[in-house]
PDB file of N, CA and C in Angstrom:
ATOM      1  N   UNK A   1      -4.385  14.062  -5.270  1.00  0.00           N
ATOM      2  CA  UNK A   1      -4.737  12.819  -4.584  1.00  0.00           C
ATOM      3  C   UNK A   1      -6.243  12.660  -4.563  1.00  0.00           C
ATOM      4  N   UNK A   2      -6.695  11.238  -4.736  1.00  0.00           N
ATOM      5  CA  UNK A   2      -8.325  11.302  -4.429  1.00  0.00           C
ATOM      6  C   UNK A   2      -8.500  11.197  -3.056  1.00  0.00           C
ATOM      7  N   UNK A   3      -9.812  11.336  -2.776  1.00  0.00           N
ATOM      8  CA  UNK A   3     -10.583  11.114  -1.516  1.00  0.00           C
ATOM      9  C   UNK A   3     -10.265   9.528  -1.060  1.00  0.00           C
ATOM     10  N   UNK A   4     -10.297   8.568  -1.759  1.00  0.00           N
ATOM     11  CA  UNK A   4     -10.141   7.816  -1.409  1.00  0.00           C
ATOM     12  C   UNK A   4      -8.933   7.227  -0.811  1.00  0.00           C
ATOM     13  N   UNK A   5      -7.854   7.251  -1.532  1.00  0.00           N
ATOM     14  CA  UNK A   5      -6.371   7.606  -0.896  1.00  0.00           C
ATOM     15  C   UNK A   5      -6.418   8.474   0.331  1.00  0.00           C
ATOM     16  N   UNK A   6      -6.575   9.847   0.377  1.00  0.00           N
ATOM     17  CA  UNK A   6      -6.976  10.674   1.816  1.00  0.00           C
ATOM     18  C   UNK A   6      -7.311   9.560   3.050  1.00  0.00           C
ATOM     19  N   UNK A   7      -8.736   8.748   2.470  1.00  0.00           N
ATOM     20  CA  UNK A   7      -9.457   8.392   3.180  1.00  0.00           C
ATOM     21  C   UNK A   7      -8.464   7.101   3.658  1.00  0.00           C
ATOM     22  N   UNK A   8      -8.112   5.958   2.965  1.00  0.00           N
ATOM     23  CA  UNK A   8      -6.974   5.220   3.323  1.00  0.00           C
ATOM     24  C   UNK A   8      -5.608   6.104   4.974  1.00  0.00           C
ATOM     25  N   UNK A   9      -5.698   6.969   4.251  1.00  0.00           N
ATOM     26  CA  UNK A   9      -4.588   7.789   5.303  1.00  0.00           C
ATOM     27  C   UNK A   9      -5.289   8.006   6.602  1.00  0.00           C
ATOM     28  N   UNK A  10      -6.820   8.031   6.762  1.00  0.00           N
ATOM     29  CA  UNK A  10      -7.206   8.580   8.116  1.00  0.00           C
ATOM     30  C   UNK A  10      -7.174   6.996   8.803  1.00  0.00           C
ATOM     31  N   UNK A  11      -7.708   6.376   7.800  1.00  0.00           N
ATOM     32  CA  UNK A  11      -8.377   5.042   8.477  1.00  0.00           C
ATOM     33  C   UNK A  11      -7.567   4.267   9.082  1.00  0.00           C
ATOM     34  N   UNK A  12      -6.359   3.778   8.251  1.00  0.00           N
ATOM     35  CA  UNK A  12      -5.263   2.669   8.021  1.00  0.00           C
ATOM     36  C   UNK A  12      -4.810   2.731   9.607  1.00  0.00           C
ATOM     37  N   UNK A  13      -4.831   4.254  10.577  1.00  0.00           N
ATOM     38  CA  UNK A  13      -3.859   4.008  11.408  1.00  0.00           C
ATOM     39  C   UNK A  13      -4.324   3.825  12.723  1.00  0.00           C
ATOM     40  N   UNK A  14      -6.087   3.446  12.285  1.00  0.00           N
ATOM     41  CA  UNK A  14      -6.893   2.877  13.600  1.00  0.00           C
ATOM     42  C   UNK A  14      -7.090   1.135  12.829  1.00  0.00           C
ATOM     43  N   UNK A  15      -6.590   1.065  12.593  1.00  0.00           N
ATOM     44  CA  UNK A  15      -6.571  -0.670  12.144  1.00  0.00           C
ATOM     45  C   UNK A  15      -5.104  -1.175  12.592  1.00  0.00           C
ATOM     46  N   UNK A  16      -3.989  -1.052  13.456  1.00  0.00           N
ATOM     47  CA  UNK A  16      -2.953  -1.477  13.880  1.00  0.00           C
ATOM     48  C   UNK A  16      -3.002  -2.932  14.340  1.00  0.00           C
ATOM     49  N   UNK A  17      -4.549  -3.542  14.472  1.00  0.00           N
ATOM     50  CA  UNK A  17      -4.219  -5.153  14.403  1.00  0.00           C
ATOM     51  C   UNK A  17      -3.960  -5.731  13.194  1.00  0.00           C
ATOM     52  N   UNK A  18      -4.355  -4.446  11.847  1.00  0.00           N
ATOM     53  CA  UNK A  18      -4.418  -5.588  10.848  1.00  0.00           C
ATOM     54  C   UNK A  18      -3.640  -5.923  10.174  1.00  0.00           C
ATOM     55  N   UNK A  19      -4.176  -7.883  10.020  1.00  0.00           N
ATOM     56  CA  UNK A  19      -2.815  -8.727   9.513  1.00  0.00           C
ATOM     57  C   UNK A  19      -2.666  -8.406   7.717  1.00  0.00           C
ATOM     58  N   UNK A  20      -3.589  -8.618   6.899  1.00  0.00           N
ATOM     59  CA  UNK A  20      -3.688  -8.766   5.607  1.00  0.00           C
ATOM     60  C   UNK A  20      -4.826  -7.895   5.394  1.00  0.00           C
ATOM     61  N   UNK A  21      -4.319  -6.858   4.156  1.00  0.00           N
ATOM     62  CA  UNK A  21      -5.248  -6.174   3.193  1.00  0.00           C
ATOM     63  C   UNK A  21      -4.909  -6.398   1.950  1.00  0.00           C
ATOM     64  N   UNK A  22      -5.930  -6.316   1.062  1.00  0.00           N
ATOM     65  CA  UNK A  22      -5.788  -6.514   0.146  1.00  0.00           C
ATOM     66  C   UNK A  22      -6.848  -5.506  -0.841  1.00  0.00           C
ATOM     67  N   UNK A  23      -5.883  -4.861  -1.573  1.00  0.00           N
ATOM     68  CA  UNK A  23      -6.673  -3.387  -2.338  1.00  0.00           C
ATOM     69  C   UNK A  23      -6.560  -3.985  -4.047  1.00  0.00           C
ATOM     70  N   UNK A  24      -6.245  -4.756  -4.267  1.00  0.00           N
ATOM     71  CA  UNK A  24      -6.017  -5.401  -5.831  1.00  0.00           C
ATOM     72  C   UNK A  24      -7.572  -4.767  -6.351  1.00  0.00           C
ATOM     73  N   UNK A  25      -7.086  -4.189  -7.813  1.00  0.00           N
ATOM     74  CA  UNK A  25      -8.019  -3.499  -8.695  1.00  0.00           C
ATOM     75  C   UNK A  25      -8.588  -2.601  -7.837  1.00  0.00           C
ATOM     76  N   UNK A  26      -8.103  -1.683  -7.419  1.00  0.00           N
ATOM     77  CA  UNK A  26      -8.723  -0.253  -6.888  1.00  0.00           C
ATOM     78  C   UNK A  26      -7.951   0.682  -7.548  1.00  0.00           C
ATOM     79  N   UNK A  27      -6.950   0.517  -8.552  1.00  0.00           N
ATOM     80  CA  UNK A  27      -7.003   2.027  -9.189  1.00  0.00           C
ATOM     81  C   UNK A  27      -5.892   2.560  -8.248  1.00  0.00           C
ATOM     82  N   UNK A  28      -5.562   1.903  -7.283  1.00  0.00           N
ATOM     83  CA  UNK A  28      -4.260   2.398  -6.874  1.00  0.00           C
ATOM     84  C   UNK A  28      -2.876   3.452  -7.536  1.00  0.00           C
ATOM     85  N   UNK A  29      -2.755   3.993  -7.421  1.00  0.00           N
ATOM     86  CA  UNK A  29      -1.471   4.934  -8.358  1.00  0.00           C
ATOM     87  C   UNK A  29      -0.539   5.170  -7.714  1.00  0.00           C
ATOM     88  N   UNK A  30       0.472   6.168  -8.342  1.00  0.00           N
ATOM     89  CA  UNK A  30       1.972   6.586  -7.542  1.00  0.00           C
ATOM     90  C   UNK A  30       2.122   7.274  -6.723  1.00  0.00           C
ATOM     91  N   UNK A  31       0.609   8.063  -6.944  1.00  0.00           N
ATOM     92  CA  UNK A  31       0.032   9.235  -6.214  1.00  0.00           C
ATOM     93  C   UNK A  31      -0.518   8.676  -4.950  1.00  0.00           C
ATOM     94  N   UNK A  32      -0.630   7.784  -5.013  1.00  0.00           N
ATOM     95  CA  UNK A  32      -1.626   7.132  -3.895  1.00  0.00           C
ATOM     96  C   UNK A  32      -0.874   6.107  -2.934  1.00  0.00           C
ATOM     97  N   UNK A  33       0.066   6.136  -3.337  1.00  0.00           N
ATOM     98  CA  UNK A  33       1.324   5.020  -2.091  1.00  0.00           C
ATOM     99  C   UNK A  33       1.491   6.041  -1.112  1.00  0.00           C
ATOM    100  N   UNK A  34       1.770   7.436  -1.452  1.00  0.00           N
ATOM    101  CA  UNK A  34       2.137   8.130  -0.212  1.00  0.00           C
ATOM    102  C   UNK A  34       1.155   8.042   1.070  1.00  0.00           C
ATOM    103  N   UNK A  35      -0.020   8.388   0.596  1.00  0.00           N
ATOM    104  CA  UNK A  35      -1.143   7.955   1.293  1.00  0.00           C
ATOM    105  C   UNK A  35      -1.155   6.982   1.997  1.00  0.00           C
ATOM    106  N   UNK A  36      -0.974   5.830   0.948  1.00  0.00           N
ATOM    107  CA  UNK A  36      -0.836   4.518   1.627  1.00  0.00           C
ATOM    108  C   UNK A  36       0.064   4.290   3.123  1.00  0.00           C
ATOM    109  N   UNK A  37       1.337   4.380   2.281  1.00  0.00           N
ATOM    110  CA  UNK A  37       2.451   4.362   3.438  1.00  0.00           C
ATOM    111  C   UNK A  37       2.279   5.129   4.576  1.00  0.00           C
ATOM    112  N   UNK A  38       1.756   6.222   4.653  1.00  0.00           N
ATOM    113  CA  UNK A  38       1.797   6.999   5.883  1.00  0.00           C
ATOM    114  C   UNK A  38       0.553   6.008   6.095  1.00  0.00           C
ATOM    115  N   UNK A  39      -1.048   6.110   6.232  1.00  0.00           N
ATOM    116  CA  UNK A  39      -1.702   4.933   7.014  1.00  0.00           C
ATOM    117  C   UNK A  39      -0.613   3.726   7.474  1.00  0.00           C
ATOM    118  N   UNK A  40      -0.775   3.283   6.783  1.00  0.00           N
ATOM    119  CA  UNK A  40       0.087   1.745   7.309  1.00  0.00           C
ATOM    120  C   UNK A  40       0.954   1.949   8.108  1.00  0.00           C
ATOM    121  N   UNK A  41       1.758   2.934   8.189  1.00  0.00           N
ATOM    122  CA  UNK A  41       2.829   3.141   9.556  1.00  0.00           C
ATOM    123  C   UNK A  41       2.698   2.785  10.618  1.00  0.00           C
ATOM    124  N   UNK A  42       1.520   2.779  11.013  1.00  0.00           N
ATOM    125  CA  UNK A  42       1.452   2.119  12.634  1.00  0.00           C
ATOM    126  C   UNK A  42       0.972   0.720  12.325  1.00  0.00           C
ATOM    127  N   UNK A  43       0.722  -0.010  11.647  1.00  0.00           N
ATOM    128  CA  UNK A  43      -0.015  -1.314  11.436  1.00  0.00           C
ATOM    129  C   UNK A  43       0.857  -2.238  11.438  1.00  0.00           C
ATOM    130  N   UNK A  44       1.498  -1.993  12.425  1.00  0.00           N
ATOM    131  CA  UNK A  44       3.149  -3.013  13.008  1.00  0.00           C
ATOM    132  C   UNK A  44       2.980  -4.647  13.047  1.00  0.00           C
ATOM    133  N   UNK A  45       1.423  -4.822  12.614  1.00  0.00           N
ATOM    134  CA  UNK A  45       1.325  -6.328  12.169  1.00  0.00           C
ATOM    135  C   UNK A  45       1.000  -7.025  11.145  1.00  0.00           C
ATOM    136  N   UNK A  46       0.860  -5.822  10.452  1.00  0.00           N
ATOM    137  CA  UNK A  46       0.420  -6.620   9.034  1.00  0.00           C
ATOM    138  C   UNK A  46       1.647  -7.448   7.921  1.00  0.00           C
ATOM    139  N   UNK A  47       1.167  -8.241   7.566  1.00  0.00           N
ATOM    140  CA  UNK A  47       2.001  -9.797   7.242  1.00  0.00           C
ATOM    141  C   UNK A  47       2.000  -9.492   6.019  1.00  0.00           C
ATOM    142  N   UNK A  48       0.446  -9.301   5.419  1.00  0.00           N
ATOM    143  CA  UNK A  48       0.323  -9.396   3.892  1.00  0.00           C
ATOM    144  C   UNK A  48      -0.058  -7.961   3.345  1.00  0.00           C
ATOM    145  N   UNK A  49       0.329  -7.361   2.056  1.00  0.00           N
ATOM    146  CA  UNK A  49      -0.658  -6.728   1.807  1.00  0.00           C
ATOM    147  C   UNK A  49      -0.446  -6.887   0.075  1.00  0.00           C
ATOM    148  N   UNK A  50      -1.087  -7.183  -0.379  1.00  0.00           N
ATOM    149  CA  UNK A  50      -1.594  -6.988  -1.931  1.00  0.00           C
ATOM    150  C   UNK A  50      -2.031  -6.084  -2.619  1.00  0.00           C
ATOM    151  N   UNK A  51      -1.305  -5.702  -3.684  1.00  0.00           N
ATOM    152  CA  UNK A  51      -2.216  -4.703  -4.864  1.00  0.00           C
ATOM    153  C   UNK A  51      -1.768  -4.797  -5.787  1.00  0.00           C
ATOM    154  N   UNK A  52      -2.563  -5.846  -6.357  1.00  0.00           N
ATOM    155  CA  UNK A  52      -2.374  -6.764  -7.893  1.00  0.00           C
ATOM    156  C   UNK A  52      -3.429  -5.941  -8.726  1.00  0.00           C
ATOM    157  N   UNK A  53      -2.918  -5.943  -9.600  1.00  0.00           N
ATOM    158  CA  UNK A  53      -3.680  -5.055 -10.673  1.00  0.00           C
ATOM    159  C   UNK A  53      -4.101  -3.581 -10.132  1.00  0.00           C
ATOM    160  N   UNK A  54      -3.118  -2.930 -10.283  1.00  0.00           N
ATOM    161  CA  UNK A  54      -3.076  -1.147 -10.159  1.00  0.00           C
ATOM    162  C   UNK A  54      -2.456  -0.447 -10.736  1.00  0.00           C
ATOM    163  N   UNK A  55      -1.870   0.163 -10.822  1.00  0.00           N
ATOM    164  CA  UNK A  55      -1.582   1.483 -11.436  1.00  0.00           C
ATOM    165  C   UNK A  55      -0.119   2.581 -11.058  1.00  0.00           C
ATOM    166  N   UNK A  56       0.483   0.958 -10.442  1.00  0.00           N
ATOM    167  CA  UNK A  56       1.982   1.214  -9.715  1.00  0.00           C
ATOM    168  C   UNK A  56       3.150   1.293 -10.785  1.00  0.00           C
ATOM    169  N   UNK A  57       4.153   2.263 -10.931  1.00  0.00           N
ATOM    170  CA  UNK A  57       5.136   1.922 -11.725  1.00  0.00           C
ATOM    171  C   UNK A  57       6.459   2.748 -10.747  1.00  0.00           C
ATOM    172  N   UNK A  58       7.269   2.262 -10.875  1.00  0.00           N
ATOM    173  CA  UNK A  58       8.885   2.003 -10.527  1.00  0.00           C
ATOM    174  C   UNK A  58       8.436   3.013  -9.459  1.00  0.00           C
ATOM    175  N   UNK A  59       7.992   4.655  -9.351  1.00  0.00           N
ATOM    176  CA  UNK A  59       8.311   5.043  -8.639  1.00  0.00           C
ATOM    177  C   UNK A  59       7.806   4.769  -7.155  1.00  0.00           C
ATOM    178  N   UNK A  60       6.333   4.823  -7.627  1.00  0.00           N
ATOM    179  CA  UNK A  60       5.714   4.526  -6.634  1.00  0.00           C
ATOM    180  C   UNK A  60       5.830   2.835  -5.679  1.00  0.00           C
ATOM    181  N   UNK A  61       6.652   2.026  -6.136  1.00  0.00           N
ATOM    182  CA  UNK A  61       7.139   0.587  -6.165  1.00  0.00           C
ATOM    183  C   UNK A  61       8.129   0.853  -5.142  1.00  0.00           C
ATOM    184  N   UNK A  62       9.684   1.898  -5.357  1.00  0.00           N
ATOM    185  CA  UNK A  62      10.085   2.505  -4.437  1.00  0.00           C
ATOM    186  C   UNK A  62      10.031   3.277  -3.372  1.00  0.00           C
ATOM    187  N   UNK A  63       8.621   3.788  -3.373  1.00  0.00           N
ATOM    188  CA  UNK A  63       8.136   4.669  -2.104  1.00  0.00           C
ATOM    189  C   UNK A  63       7.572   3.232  -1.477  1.00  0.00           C
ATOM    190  N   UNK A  64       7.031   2.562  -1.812  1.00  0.00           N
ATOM    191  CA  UNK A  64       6.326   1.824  -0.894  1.00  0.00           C
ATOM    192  C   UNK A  64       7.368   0.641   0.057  1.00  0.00           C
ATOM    193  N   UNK A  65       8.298  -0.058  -0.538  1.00  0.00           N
ATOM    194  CA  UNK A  65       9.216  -1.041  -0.439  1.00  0.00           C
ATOM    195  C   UNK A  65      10.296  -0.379   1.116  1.00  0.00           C
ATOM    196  N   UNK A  66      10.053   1.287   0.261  1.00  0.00           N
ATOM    197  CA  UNK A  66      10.682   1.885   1.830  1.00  0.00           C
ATOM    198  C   UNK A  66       9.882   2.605   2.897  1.00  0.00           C
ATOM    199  N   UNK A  67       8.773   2.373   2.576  1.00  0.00           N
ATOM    200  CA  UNK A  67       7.788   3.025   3.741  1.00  0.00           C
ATOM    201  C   UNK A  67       6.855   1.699   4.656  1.00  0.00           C
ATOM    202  N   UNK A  68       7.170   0.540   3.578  1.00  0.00           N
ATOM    203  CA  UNK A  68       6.143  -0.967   4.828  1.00  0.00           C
ATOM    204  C   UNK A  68       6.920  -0.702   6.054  1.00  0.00           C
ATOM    205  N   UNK A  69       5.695  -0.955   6.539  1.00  0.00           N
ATOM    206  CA  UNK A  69       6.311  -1.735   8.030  1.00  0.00           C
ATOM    207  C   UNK A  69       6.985  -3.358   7.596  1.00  0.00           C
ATOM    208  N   UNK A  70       7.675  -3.183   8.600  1.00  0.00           N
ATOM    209  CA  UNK A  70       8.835  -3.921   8.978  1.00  0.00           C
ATOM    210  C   UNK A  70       8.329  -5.769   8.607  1.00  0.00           C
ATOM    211  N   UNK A  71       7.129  -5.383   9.566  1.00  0.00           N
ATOM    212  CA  UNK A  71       6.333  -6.624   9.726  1.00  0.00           C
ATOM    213  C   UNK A  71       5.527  -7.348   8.856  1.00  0.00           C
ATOM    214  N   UNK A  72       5.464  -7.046   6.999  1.00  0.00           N
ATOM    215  CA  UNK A  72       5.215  -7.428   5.929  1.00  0.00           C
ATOM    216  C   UNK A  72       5.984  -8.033   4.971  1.00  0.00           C
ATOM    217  N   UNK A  73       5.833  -9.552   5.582  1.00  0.00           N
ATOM    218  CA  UNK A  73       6.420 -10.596   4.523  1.00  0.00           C
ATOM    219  C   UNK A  73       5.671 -11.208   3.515  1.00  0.00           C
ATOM    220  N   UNK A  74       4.872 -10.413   3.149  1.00  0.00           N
ATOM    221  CA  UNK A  74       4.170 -11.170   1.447  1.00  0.00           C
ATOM    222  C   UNK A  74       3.746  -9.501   0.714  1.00  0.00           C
ATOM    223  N   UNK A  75       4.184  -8.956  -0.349  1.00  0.00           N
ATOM    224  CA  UNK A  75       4.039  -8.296  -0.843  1.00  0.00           C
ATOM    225  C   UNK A  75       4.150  -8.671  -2.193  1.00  0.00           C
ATOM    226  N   UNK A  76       2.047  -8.521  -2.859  1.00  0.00           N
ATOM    227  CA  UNK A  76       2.125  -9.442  -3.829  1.00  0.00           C
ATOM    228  C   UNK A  76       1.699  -7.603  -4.992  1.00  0.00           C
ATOM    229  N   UNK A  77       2.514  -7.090  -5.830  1.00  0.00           N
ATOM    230  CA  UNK A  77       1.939  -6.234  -6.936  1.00  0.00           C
ATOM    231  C   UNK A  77       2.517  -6.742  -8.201  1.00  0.00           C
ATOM    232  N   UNK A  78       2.037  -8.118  -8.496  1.00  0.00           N
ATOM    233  CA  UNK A  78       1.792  -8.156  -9.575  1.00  0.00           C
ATOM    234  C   UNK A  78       0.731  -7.659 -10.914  1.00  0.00           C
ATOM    235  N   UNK A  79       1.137  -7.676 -11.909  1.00  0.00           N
ATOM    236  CA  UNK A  79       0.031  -6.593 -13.029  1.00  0.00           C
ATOM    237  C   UNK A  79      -0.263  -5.401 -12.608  1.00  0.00           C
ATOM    238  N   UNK A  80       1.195  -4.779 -12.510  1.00  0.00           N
ATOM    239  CA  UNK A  80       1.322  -3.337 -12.447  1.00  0.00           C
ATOM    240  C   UNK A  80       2.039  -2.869 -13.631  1.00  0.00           C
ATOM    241  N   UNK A  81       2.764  -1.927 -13.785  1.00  0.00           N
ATOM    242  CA  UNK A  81       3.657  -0.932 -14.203  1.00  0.00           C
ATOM    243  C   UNK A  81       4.822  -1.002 -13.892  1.00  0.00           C
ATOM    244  N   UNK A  82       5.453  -2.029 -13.303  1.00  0.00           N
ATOM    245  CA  UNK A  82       6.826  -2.068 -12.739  1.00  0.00           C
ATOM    246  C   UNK A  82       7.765  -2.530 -13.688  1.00  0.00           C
ATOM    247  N   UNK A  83       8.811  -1.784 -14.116  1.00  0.00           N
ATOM    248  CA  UNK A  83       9.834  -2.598 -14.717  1.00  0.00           C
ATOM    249  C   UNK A  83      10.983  -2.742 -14.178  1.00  0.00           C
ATOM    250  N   UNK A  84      11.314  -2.832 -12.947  1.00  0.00           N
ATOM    251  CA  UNK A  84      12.426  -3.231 -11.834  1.00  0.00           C
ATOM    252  C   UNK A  84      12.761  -4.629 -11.971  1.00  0.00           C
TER     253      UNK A  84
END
């Protein structure tokens, strides 16, 4: 995992107001949803989150779809790796 992913994981779960992030073109990977998902766990309000153009394919597409919070109705990863 990079630092930066890590760093996503410390941060994400003192941001619980936030509505919309958006990480498009950061190099995101499959490796890096786990990360993701655990931050975001408490962020019980976020609506949107985007990551268009990364480095997502099927698996990591499935870790994430089952790790959002509840409370994310726009999930935009288009120009990835997905063939679902």
């Amino acid at each position: 995992r990079t630092h930066s992913c890590a760093a996503l994981r410390s941060i994400l779960p003192r941001m619980d107001a936030l509505l919309e992030l958006d990480l498009g073109g950061n190099s995101i990977n499959d490796n890096c949803v786990e990360d993701l998902v655990s931050g975001l766990a408490e962020c019980n309000n976020l609506l949107s989150l985007r990551l268009i153009s990364n480095w997502l394919f099927d698996d990591g597409f499935d870790m994430l779809i089952q790790g959002l919070p509840a409370s994310v109705s726009l999930l935009n990863v288009s120009d990835n790796q997905i063939a679902l």
